[in-house]
C-alpha atoms as a PDB file:
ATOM      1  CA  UNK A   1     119.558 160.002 100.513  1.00  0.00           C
ATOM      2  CA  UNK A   2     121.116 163.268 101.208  1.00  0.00           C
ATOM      3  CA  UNK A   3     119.975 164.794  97.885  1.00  0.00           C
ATOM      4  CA  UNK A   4     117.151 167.535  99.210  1.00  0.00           C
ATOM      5  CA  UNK A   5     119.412 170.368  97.242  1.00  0.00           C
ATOM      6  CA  UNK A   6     120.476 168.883  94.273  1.00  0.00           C
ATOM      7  CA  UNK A   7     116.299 167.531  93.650  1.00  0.00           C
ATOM      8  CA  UNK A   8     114.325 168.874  91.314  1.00  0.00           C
ATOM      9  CA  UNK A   9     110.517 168.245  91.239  1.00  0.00           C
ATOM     10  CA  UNK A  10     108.387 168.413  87.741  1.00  0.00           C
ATOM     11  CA  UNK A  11     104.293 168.367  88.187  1.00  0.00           C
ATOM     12  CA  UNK A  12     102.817 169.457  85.301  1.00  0.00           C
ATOM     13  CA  UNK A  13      99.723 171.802  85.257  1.00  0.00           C
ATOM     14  CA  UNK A  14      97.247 169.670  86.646  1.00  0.00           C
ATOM     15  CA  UNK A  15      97.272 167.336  89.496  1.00  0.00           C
ATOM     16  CA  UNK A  16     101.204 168.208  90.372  1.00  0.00           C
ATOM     17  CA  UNK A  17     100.824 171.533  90.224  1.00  0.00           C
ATOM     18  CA  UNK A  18     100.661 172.086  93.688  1.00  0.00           C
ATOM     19  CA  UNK A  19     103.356 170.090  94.713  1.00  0.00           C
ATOM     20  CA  UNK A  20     105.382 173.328  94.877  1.00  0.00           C
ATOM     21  CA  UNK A  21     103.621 174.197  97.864  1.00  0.00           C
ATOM     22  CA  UNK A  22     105.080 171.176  99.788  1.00  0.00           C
ATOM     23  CA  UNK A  23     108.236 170.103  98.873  1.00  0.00           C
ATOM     24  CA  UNK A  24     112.008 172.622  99.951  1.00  0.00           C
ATOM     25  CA  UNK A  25     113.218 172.064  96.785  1.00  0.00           C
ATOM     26  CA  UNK A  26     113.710 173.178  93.337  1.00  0.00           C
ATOM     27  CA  UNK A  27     110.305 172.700  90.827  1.00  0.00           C
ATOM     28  CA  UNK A  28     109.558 172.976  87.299  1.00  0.00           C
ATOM     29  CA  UNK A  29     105.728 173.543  85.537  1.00  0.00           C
ATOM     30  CA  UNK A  30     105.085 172.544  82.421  1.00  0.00           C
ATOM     31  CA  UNK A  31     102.449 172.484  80.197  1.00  0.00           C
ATOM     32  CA  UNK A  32      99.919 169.619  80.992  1.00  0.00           C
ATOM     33  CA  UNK A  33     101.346 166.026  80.283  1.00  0.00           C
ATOM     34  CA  UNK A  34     104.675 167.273  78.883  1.00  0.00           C
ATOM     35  CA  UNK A  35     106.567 166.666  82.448  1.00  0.00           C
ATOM     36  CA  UNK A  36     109.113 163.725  81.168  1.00  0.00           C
ATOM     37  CA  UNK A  37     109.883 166.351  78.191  1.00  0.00           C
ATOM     38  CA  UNK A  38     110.910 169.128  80.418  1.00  0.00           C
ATOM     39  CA  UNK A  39     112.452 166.433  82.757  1.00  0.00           C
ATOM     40  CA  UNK A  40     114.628 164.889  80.409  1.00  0.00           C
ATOM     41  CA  UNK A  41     116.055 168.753  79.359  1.00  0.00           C
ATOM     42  CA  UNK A  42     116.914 169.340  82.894  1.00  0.00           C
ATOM     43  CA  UNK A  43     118.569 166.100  83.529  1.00  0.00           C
ATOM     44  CA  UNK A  44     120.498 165.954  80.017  1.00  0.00           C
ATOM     45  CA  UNK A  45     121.748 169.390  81.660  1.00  0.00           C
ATOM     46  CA  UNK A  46     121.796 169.003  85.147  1.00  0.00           C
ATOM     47  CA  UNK A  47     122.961 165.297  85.167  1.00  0.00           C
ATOM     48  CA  UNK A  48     124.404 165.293  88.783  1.00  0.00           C
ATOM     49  CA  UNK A  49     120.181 166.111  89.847  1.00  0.00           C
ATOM     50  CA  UNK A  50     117.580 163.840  91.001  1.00  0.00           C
ATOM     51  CA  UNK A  51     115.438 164.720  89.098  1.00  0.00           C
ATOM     52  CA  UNK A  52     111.597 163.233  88.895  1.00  0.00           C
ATOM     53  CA  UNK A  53     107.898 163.727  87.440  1.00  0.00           C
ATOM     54  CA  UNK A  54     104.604 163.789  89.387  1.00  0.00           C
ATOM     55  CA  UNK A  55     101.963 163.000  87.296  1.00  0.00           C
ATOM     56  CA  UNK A  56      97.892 162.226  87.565  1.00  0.00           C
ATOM     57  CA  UNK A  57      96.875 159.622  85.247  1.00  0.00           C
ATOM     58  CA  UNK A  58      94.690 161.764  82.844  1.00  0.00           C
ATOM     59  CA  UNK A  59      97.843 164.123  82.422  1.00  0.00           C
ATOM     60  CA  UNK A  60     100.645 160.771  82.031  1.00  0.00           C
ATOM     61  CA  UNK A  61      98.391 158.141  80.405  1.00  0.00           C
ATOM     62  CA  UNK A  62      96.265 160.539  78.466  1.00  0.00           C
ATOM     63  CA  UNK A  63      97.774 164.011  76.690  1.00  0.00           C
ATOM     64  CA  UNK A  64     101.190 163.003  78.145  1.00  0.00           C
ATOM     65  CA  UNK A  65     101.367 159.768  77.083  1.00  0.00           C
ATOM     66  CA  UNK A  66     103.927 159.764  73.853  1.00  0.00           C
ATOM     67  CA  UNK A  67     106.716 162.068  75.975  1.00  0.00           C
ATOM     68  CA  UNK A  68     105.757 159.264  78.801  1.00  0.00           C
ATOM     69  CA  UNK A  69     106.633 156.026  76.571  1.00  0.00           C
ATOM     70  CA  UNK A  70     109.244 157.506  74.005  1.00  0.00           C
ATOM     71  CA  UNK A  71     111.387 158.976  77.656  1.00  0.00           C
ATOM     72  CA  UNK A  72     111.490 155.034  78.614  1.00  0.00           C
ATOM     73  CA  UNK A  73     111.830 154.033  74.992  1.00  0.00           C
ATOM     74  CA  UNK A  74     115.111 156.569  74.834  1.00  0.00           C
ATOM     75  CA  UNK A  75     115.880 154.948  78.294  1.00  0.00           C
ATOM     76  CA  UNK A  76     116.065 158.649  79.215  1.00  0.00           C
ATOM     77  CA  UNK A  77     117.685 158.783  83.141  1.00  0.00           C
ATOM     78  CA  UNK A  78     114.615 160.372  84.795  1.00  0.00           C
ATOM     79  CA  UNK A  79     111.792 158.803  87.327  1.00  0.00           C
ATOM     80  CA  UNK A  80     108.664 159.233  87.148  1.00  0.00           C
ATOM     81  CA  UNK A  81     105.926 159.024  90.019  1.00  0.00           C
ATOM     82  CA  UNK A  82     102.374 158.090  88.368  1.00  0.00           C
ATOM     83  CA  UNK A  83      99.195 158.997  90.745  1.00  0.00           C
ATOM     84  CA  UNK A  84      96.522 156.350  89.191  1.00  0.00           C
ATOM     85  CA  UNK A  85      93.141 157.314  91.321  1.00  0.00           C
ATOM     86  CA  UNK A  86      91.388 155.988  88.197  1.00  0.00           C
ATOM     87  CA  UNK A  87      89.886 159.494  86.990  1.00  0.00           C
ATOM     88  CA  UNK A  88      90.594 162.833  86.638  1.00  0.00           C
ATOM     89  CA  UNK A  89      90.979 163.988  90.103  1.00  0.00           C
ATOM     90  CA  UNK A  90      91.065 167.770  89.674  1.00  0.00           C
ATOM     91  CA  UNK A  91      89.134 168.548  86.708  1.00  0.00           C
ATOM     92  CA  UNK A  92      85.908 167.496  87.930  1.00  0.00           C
ATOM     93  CA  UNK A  93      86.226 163.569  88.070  1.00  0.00           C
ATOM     94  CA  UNK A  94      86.070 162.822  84.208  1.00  0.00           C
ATOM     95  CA  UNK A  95      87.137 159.444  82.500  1.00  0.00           C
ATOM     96  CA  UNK A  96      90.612 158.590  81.884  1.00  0.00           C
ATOM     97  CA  UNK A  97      92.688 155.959  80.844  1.00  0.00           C
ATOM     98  CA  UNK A  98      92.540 154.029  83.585  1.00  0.00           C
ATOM     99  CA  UNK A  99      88.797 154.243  84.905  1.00  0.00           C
ATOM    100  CA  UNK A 100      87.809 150.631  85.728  1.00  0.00           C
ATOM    101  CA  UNK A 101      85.155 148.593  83.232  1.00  0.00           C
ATOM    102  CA  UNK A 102      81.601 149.460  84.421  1.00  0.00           C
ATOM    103  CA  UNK A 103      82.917 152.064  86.786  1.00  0.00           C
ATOM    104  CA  UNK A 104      81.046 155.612  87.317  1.00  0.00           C
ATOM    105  CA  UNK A 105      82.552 158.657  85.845  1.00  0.00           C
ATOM    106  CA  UNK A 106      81.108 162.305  85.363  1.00  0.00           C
ATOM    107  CA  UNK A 107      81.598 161.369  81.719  1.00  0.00           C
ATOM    108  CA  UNK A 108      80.360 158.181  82.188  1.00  0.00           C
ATOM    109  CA  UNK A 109      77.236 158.282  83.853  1.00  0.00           C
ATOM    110  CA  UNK A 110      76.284 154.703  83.251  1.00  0.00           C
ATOM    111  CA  UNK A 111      79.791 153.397  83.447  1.00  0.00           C
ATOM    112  CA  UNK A 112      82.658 152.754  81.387  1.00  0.00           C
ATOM    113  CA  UNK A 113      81.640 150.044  78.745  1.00  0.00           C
ATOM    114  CA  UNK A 114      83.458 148.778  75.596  1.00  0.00           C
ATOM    115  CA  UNK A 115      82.619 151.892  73.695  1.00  0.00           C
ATOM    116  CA  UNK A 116      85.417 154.176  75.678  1.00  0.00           C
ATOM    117  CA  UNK A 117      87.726 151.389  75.851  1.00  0.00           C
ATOM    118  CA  UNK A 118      89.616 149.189  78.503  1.00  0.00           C
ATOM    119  CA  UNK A 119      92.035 150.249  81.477  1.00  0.00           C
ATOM    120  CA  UNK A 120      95.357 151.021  79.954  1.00  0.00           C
ATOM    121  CA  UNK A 121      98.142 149.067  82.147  1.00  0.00           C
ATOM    122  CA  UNK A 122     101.004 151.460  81.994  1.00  0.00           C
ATOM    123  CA  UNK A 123     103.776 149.428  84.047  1.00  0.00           C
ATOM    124  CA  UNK A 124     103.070 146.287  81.981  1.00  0.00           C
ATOM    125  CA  UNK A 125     103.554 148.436  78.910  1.00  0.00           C
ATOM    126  CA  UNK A 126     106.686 150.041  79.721  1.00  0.00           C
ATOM    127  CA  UNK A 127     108.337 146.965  80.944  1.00  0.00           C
ATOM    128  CA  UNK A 128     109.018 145.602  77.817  1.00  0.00           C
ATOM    129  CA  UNK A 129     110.652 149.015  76.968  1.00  0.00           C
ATOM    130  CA  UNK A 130     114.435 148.192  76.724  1.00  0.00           C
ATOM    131  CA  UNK A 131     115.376 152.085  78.222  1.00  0.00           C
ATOM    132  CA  UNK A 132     113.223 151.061  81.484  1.00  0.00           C
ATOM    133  CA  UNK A 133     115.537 149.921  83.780  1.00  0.00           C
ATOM    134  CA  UNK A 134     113.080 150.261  87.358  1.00  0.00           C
ATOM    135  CA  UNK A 135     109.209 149.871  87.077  1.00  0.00           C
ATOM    136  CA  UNK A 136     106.831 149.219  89.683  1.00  0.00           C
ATOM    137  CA  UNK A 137     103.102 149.575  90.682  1.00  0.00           C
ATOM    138  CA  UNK A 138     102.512 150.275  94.913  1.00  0.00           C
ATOM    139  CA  UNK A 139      99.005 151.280  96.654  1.00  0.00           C
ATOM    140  CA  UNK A 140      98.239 153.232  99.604  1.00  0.00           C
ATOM    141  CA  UNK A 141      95.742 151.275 101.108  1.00  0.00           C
ATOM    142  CA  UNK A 142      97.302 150.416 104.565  1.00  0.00           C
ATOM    143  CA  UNK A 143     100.537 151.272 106.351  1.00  0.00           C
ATOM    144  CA  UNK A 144     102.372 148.158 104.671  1.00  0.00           C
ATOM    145  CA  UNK A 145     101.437 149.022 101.533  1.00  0.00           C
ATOM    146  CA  UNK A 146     103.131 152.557 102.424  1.00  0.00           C
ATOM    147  CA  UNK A 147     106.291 151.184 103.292  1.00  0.00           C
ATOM    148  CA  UNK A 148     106.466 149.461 100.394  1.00  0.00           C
ATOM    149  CA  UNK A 149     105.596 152.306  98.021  1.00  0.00           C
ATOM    150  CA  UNK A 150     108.393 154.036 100.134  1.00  0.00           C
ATOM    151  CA  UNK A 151     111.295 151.285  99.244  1.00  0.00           C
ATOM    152  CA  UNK A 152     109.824 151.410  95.326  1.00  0.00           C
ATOM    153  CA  UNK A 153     110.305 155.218  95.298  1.00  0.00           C
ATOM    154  CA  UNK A 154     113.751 154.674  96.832  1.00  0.00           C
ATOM    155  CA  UNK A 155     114.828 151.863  94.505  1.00  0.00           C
ATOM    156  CA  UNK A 156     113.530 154.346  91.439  1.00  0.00           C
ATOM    157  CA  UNK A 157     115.589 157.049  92.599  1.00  0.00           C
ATOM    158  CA  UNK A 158     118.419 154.657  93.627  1.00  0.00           C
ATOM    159  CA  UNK A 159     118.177 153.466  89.810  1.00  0.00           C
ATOM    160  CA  UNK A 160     118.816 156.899  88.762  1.00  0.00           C
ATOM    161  CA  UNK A 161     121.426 157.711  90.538  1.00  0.00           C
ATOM    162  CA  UNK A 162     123.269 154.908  89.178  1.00  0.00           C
ATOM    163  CA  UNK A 163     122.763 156.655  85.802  1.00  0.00           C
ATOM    164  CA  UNK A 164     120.974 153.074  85.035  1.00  0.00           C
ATOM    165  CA  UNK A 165     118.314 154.530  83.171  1.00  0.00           C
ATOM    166  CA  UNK A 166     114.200 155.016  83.098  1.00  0.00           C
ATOM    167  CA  UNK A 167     112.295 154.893  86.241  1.00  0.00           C
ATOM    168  CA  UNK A 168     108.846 154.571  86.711  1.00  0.00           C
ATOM    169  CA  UNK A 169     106.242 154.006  90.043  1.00  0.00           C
ATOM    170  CA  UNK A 170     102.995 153.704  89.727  1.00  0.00           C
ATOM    171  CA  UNK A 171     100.860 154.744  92.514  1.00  0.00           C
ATOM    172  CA  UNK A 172      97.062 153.302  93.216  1.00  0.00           C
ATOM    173  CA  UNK A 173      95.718 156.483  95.579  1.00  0.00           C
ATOM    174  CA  UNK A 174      92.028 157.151  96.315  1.00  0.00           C
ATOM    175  CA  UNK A 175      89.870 159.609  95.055  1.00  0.00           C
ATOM    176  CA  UNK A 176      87.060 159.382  97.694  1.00  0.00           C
ATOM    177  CA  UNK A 177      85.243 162.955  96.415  1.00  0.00           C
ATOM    178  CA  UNK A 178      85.211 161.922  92.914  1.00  0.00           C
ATOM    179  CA  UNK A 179      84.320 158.481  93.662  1.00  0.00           C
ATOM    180  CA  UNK A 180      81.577 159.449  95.919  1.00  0.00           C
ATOM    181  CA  UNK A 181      82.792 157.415  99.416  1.00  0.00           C
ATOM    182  CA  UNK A 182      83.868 157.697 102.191  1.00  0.00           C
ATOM    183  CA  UNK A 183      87.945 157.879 103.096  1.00  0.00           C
ATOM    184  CA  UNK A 184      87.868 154.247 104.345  1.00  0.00           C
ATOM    185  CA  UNK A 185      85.675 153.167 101.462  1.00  0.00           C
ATOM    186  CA  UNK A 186      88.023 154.638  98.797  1.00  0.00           C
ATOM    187  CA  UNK A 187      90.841 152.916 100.410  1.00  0.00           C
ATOM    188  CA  UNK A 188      89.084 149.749 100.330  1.00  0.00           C
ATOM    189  CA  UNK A 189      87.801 150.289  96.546  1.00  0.00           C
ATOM    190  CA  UNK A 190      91.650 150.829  96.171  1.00  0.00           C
ATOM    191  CA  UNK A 191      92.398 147.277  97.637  1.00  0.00           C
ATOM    192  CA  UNK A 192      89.160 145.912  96.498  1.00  0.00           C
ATOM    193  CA  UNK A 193      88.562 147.422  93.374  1.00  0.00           C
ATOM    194  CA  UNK A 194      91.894 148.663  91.683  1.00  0.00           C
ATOM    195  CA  UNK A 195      94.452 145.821  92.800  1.00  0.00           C
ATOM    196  CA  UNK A 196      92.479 142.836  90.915  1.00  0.00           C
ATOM    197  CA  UNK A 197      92.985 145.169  87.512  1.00  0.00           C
ATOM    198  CA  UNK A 198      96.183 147.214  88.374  1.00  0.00           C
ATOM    199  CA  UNK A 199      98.289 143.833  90.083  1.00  0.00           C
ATOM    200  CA  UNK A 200     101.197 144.825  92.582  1.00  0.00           C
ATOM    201  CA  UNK A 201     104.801 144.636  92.411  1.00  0.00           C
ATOM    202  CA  UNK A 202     107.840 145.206  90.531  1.00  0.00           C
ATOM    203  CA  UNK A 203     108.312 144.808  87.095  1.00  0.00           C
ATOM    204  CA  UNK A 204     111.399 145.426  86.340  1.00  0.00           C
ATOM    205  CA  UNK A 205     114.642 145.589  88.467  1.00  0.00           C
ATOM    206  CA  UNK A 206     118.287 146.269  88.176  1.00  0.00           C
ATOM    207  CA  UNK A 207     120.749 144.122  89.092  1.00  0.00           C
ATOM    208  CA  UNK A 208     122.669 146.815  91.154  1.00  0.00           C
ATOM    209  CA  UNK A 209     119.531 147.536  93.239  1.00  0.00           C
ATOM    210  CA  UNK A 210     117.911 144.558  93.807  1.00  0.00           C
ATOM    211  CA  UNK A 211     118.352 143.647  97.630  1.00  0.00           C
END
């Protein structure tokens, strides 16, 4: 897209923190789960930047969730790139949000039953937001399933750009450590597993992207 230098990156403390290390251009680090706050201050500045989030799901659907929702509720002109691996990858492999019914957590031994709650859907959530103008959930699973969680990523940024408003991808990635398997395993829990509770697809789409 021709927009390396005017891109600015925002993982907060956490899974995204690293991201610094592999990406030639600018970053920001905020505080755990506050990422869409400190993204919407440098856009609202910057507003010629692309400017985006990366964010684990125990820092976005978790601590971060209220600057998460209320950025799409203000329709705020950021994107956001959501790493669901159903845990928290980094921490040790704890519960979050989105940890499957029944599945096997450090802090759930026995696996997660009513008592800690059910998977929270974030993309079917912020869809009805009237601020989100581009959300969609992708996996990694296979090389198809790349390409399309390359076009998704495009079309969020695209929507930006456009100054058309929130932007949101949800990514299903494997954990295989944490989840105790094997890299093809977790990439067929992913398809397996994760797709039947976290469906595929776009939710939302602009007009003036839609091809």
């Amino acid at each position: 897209m021709g927009l390396q230098n005017k891109t600015v990156g925002v993982g907060s403390v956490g899974c995204g923190v690293f991201s610094y290390e592999y990406f030639n251009f600018d970053g920001v680090g905020p505080s755990h789960g506050r990422a869409p706050a400190v993204a919407t201050g440098v856009k609202r500045v910057l507003p010629d930047r692309l400017v985006f989030t990366y964010q684990g799901d125990g820092d976005l659907a978790a601590i971060g969730t209220t600057e998460m929702v209320h950025s799409a509720v203000r329709g705020e002109n950021i994107t956001i790139i959501f790493i669901n691996n159903t845990l928290y990858g980094m921490t040790g492999g704890q519960m979050a949000p989105t940890t499957l019914m029944g599945q096997v957590t450090t802090t759930t031994p026995t696996g997660r039953g009513r008592q800690q709650g059910f998977p929270f859907r974030v993309c079917e959530m912020l869809a009805t937001a009237e601020g989100a103008a581009y959300i969609a959930r992708v996996a990694l699973y296979n090389p198809v399933q790349v390409n399309r969680a390359k076009k998704a990523i495009r079309r969020a940024f695209e929507t930006q750009m456009a100054g058309l408003g929130f932007s949101l991808v949800e990514v299903l990635s494997a954990c295989p450590t944490n989840w105790g398997l094997t890299p093809l395993e977790a990439l067929k829990f992913v398809e397996e597993k994760m797709v039947p509770v976290y469906p595929l697809g776009e939710f939302k789409v602009p007009e003036e992207v839609k091809s």
